[in-house]
Protein backbone atom coordinates (compact mmCIF):
# COMPACT_ATOMS: atom_id res chain seq x y z
CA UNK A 1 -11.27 25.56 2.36
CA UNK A 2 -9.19 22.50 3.43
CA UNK A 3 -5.54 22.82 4.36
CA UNK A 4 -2.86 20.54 3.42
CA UNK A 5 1.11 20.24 3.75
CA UNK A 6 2.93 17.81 1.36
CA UNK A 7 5.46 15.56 1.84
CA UNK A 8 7.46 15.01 -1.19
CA UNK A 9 5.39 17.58 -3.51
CA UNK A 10 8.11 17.27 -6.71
CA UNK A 11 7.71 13.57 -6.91
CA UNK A 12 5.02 11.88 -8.71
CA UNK A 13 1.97 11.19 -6.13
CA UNK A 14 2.93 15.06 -4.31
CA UNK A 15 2.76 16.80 -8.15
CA UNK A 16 -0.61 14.94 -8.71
CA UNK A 17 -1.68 15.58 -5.36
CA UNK A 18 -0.83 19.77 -6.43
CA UNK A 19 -3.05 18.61 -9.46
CA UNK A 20 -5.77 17.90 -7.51
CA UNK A 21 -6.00 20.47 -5.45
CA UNK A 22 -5.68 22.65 -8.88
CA UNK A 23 -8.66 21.13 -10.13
CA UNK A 24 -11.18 21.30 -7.08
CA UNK A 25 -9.75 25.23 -6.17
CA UNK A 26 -11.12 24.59 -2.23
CA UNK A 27 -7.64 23.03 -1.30
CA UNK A 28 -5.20 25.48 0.13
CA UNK A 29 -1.42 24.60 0.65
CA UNK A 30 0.21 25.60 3.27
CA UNK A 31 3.58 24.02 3.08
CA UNK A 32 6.08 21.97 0.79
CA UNK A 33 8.66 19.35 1.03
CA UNK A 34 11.46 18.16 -1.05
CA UNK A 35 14.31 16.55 -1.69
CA UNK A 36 16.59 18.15 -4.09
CA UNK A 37 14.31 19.51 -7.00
CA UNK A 38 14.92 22.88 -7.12
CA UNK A 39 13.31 24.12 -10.07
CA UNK A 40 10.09 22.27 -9.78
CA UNK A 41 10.02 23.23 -6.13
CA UNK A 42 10.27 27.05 -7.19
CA UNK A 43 7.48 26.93 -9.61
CA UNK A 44 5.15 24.95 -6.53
CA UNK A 45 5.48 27.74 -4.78
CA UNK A 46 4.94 30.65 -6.94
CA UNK A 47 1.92 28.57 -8.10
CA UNK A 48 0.66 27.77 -4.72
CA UNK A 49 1.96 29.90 -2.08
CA UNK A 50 2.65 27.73 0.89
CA UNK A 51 4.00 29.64 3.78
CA UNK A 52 6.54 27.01 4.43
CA UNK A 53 9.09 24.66 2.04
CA UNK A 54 11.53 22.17 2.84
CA UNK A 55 14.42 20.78 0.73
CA UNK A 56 16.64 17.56 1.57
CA UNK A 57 19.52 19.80 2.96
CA UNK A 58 21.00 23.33 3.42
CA UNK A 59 22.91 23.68 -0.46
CA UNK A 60 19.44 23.02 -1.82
CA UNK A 61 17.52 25.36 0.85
CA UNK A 62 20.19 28.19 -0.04
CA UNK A 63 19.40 28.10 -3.96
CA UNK A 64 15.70 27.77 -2.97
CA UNK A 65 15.68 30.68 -1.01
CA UNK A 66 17.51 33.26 -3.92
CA UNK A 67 15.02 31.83 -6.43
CA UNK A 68 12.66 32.56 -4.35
CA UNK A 69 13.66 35.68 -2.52
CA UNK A 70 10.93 37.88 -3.79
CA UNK A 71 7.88 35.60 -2.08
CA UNK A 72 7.12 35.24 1.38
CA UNK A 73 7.82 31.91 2.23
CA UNK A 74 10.21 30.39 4.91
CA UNK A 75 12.71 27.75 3.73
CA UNK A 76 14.07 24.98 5.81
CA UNK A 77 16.27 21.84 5.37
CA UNK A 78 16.63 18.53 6.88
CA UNK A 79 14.72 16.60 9.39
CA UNK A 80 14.25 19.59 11.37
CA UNK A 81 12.29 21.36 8.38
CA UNK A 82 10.35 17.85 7.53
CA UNK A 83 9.00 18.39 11.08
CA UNK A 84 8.33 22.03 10.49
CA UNK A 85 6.75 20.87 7.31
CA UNK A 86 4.52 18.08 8.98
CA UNK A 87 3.36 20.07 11.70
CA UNK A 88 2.62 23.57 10.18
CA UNK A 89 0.00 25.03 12.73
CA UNK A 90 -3.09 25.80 9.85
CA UNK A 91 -2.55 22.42 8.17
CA UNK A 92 -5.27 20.03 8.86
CA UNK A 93 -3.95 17.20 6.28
CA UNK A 94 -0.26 15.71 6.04
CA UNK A 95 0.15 14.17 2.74
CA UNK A 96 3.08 12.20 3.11
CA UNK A 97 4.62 11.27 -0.40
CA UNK A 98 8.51 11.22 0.92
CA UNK A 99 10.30 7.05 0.00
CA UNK A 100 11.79 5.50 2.77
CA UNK A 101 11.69 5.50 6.83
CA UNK A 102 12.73 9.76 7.09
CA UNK A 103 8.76 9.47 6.73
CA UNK A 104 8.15 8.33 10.38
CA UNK A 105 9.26 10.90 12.68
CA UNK A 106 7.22 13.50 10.29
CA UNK A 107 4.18 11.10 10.13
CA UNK A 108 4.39 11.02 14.41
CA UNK A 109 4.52 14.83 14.12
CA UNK A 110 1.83 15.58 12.29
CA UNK A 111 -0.10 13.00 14.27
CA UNK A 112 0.71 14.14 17.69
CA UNK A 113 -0.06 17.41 16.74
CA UNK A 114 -3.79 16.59 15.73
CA UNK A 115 -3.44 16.12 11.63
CA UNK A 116 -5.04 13.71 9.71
CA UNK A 117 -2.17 11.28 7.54
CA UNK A 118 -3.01 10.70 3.82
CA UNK A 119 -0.73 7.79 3.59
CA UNK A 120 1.62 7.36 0.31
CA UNK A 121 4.91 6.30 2.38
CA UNK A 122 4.43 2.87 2.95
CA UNK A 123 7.53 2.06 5.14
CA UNK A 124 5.76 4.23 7.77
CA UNK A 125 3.49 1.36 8.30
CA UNK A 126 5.83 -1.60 7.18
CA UNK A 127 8.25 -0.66 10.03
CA UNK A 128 6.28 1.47 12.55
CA UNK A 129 3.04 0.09 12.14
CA UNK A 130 2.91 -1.06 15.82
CA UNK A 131 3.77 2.60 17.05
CA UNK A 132 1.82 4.37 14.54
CA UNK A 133 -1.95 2.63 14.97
CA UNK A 134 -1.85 2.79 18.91
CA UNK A 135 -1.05 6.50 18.42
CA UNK A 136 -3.43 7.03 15.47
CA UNK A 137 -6.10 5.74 18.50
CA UNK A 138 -4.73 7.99 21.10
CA UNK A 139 -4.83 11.35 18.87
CA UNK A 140 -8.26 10.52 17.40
CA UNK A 141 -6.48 11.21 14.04
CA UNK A 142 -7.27 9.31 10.63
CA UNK A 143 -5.22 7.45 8.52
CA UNK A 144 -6.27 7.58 4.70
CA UNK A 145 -4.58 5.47 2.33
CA UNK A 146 -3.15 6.99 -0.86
CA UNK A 147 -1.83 3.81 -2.54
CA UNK A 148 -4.34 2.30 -5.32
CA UNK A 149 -4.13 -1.00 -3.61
CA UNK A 150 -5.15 0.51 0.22
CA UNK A 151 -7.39 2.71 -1.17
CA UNK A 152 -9.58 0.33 -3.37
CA UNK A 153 -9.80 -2.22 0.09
CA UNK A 154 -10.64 0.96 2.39
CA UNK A 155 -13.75 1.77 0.10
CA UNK A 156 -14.73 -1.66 0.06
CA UNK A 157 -14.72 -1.95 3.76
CA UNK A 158 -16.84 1.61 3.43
CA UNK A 159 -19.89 0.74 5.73
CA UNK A 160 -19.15 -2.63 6.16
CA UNK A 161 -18.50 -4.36 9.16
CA UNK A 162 -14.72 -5.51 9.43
CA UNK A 163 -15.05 -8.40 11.86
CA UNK A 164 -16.82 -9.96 8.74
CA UNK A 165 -13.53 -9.82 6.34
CA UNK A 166 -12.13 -13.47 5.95
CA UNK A 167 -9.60 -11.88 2.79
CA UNK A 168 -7.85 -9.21 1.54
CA UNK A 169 -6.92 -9.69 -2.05
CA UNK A 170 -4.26 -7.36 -3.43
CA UNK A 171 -4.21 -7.06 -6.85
CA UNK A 172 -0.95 -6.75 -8.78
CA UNK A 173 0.03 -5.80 -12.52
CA UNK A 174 2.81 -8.63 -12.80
CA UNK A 175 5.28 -5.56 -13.41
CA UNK A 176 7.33 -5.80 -16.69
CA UNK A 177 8.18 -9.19 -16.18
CA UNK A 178 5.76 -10.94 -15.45
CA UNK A 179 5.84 -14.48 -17.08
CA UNK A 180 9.32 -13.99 -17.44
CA UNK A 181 11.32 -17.36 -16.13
CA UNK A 182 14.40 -16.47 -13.40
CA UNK A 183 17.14 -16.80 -16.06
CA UNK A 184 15.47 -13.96 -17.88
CA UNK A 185 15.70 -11.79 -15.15
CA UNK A 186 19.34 -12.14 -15.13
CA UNK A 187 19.90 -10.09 -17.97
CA UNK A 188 17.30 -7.34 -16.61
CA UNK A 189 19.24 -3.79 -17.31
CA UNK A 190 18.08 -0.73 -15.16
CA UNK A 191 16.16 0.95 -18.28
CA UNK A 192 13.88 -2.83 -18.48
CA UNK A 193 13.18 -2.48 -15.26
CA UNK A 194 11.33 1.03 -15.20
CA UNK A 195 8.85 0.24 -17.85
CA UNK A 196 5.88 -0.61 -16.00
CA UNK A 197 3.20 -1.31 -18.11
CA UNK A 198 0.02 0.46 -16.26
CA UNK A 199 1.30 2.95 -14.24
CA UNK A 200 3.77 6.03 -14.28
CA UNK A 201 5.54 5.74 -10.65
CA UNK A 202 9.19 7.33 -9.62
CA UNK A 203 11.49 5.35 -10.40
CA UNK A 204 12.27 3.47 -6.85
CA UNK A 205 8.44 2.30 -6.65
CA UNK A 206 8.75 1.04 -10.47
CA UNK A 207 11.85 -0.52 -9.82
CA UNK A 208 10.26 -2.14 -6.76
CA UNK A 209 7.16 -3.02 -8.58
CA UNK A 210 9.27 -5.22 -11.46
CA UNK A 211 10.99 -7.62 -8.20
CA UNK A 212 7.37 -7.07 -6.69
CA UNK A 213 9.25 -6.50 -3.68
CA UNK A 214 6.91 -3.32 -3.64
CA UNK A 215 4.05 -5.91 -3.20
CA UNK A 216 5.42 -7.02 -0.73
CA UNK A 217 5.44 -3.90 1.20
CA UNK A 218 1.63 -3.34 0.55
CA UNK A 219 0.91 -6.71 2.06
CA UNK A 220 2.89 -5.57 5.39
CA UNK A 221 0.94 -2.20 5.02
CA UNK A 222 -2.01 -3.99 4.50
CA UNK A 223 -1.81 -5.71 7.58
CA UNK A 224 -1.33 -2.63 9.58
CA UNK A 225 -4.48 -0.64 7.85
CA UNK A 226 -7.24 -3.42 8.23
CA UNK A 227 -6.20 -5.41 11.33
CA UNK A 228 -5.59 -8.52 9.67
CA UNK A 229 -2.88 -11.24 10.13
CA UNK A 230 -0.75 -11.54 7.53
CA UNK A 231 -2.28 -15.27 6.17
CA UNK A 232 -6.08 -13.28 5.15
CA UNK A 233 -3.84 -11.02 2.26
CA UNK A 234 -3.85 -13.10 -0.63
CA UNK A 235 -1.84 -11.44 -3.67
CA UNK A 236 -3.42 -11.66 -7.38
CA UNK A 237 -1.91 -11.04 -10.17
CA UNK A 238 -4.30 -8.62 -12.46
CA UNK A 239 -2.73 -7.45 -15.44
CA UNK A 240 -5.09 -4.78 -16.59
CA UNK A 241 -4.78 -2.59 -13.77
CA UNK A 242 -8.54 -2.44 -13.87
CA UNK A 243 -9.08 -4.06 -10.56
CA UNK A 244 -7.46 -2.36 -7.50
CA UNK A 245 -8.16 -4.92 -5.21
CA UNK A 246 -11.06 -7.01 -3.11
CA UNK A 247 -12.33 -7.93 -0.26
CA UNK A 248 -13.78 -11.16 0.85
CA UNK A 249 -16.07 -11.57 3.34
CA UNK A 250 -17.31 -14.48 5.76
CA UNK A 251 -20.49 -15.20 3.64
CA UNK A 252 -18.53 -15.53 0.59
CA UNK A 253 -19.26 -12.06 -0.99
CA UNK A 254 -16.47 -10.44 -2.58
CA UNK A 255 -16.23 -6.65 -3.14
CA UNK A 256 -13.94 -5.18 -5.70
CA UNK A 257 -12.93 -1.08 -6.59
CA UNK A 258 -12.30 -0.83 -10.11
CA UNK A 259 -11.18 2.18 -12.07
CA UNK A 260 -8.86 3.38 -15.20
CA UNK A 261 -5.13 3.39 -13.44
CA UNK A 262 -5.37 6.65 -11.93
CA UNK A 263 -3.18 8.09 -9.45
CA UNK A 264 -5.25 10.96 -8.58
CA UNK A 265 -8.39 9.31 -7.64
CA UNK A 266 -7.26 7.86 -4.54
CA UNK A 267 -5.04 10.75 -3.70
CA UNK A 268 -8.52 12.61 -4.07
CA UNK A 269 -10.55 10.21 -2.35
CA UNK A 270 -8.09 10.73 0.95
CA UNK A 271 -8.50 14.40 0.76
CA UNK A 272 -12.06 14.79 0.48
CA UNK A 273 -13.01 11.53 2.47
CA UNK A 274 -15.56 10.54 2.72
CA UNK A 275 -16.93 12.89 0.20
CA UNK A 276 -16.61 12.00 -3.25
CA UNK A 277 -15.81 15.09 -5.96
CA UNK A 278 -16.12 14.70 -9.77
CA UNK A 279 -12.73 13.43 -11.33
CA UNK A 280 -12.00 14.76 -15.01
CA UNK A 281 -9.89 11.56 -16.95
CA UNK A 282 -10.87 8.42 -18.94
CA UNK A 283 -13.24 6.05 -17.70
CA UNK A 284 -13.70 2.33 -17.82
CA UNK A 285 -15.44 1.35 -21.17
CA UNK A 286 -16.09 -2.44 -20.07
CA UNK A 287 -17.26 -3.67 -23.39
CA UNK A 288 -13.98 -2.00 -25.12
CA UNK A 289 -12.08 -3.99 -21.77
CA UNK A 290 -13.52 -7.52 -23.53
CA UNK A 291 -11.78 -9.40 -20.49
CA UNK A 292 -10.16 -9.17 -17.05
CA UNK A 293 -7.42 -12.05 -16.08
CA UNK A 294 -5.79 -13.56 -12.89
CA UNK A 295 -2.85 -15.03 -12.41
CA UNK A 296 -1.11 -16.59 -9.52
CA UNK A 297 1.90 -14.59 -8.33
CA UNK A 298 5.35 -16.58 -9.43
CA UNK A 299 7.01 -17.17 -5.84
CA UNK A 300 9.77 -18.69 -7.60
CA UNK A 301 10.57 -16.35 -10.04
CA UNK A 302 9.81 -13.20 -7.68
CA UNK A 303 11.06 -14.54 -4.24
CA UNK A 304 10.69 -11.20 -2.71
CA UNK A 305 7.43 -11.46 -2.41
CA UNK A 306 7.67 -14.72 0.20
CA UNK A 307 10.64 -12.72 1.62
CA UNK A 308 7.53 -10.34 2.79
CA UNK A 309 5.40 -12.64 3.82
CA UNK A 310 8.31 -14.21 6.69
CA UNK A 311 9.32 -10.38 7.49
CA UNK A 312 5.31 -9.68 8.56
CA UNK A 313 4.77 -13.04 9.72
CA UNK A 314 7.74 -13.09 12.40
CA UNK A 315 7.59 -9.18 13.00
CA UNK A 316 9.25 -6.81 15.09
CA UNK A 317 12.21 -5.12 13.32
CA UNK A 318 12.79 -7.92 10.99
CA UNK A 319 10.25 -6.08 8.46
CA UNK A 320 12.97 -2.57 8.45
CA UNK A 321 15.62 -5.20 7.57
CA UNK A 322 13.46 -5.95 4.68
CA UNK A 323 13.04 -2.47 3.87
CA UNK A 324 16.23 -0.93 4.60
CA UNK A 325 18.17 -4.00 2.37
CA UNK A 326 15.33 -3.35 -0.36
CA UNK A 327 16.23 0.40 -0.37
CA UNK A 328 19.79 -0.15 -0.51
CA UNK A 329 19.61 -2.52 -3.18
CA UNK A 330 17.52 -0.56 -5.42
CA UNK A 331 19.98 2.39 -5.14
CA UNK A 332 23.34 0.19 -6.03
CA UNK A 333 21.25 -0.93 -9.14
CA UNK A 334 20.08 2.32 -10.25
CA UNK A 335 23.45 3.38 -10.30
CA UNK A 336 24.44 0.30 -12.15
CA UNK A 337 26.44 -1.39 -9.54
CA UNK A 338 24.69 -4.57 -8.61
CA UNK A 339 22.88 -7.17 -11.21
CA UNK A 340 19.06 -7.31 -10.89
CA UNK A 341 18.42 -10.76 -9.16
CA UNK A 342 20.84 -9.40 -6.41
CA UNK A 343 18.55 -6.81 -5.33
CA UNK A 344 16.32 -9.44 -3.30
CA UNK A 345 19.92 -11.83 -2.96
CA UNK A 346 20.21 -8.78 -0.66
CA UNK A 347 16.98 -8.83 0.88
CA UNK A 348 17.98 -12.08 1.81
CA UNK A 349 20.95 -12.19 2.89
CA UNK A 350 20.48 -9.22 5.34
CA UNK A 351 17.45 -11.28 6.68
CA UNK A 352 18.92 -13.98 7.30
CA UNK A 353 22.12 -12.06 9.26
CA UNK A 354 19.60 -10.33 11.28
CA UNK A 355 17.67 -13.43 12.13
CA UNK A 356 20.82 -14.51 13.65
CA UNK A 357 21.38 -11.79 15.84
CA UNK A 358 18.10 -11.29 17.34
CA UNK A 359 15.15 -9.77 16.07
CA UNK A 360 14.17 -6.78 18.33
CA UNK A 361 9.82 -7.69 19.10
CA UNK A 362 8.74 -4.06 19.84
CA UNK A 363 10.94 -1.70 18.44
CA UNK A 364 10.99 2.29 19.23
CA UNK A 365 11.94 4.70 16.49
CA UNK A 366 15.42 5.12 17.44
CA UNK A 367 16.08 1.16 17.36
CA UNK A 368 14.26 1.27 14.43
CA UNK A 369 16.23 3.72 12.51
CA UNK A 370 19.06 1.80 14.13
CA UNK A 371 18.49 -1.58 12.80
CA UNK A 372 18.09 0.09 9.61
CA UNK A 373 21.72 1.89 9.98
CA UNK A 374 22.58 -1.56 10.92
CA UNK A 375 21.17 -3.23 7.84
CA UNK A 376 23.17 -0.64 5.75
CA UNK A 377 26.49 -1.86 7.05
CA UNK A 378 25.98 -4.97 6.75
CA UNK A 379 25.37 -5.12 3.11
CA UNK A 380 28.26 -2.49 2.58
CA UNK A 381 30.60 -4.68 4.37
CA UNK A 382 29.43 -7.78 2.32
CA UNK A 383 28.44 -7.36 -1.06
């Protein structure tokens, strides 16, 4: 019986990762976090019975705790709980599924205290890659992706020898607009922007997935993962979803993990790794396929993607200036604030400003989560 704790259980990669561990029965969960789902959280843990569960902050702890006042289970809030949650003594897995950097102190946590990391946050890697890895090393602790993208490379690389990979190529849907020219995106309302065509995401990945920003951030990741520079990640554009993504190596061969669009096979595959376990679901029918495209990303059109490629290029703290603008953008236009093309005019801008100043080369986690605050202010004192 493996034991996990999940980060971000009520979103949609922590209730598929519950799913999973439905479905095999020799997964045990020993804690839950949150952010301010109440209800959903309740019925995870009469369902599951972790020992532990975390909300965003106190209000949501307090109405946690009276629904749940007839279980024995500990509630926490905050930070402090996250790192309650990440480091829960039986848990030998920390799936973290939280958005944004509040994943990087729990990630360090759970390392330092001997877990395994199934990896769905990628701005734990995009901004703290250079802490994380060494310290991944040091703690003799795994890191297993969870994104479709990550995954699909790390089972190519399966047995292979990794001073022979000349390419990473990262497939991508195209999002909802792909094809579309810039002046179309203009008119892009908050309701075009979450229908993704393959996948069912939360609604700051789809959102991030349409500007392909999110792309962006898996290159950065990528980088981190597999030990390559930032030139060897080529982006395709794949617009089945069939194709998760490929690896090229030195002789020429390229290796490629297909699969239906499937969420819970590479949440699986981290789990159990490197077992492989039966997954119930549809499977590929290639002749009913017919055909599998490429495409060329649009650089023009979808200028957040290049914006990536300088962040991870010129390093240090530039790529949380990336991510913090990116997350602060996405919010104003979810709320209906800001028009879509300003969401990487944002990006942008704050890049450029922090260019200016200095970027930091080796930041810690508190100049980290400072540049970030930093980033923040700047755009609310600007736009």
């Amino acid at each position: 019986m493996k034991k996990i704790a999940i980060l971000g259980s009520t979103g949609s990669i922590g209730t598929q990762t519950l799913q999973v561990a439905e479905e095999n029965g020799d997964l045990q969960v020993t804690a839950l976090a949150a952010g301010g789902n109440v209800q959903r959280m309740e019925e995870q843990i009469r369902k599951f019975r972790p020992k532990l569960a975390c909300m965003g902050d106190e209000k949501k702890a307090k109405e946690l705790r009276l629904c749940t006042s007839d279980l024995d289970v500990k509630i926490t809030a905050g930070m402090e709980g996250l790192l309650e949650v990440a480091t829960e003594p039986e848990s030998e897995i920390l799936v973290t599924a939280i958005v944004g950097m509040m994943g990087i102190r729990p990630a360090i946590a759970a390392m330092e205290a001997g877990k395994d990391i199934a990896l769905a946050n990628k701005e734990t890697l995009v901004t703290a890659g250079h802490l994380i890895l060494p310290l991944a090393r040091e703690k003799g602790v795994k890191i297993l992706p969870v994104d479709s993208e990550h995954s699909a490379i790390f089972q190519c690389l399966n047995g292979e020898d990794k001073r022979a990979v000349r390419k990473l190529l990262l497939t991508a849907s195209g999002g909802p607009f792909r094809g579309w020219k810039r002046e179309q995106l203009a008119r892009v309302k908050v309701e075009d922007a979450l229908k993704h065509p393959n996948w069912s995401m939360g609604k700051k990945i789809t959102i991030d997935s349409s500007t392909m920003v999110n792309k962006g951030l898996e290159v950065m990741e990528a980088r981190w993962l597999f030990g390559v520079e930032m030139d060897q990640i080529q982006v395709v554009v794949q617009p089945q979803s069939v194709i998760h993504s490929m690896v090229e190596f030195e002789d020429g061969a390229v290796m490629a993990q297909l699969g239906t669009p499937d969420m819970r096979l590479p949440i699986q595959y981290a789990l159990y790794y490197p077992e492989r376990r039966f997954l119930s679901g549809e499977r590929l029918d290639f002749a009913k396929l017919g055909n599998i495209s490429f495409e060329a990303p649009d650089f023009s059109v979808f200028p957040g993607l290049s914006l990536a490629y300088e962040a991870g290029r010129q390093g240090g703290d530039l790529p949380v200036v990336y991510n913090a603008a990116n997350e602060y953008a996405v919010a104003k236009f979810l709320k209906g604030e800001i028009s879509y093309l300003s969401i990487v005019e944002m990006i942008e801008r704050a890049m450029e400003h922090h260019k200016e100043k200095g970027i930091l080369s080796h930041p810690d986690v508190e100049e980290i989560l400072e540049t970030e605050k930093a980033t923040y202010e700047f755009l609310e004192s600007n736009f």
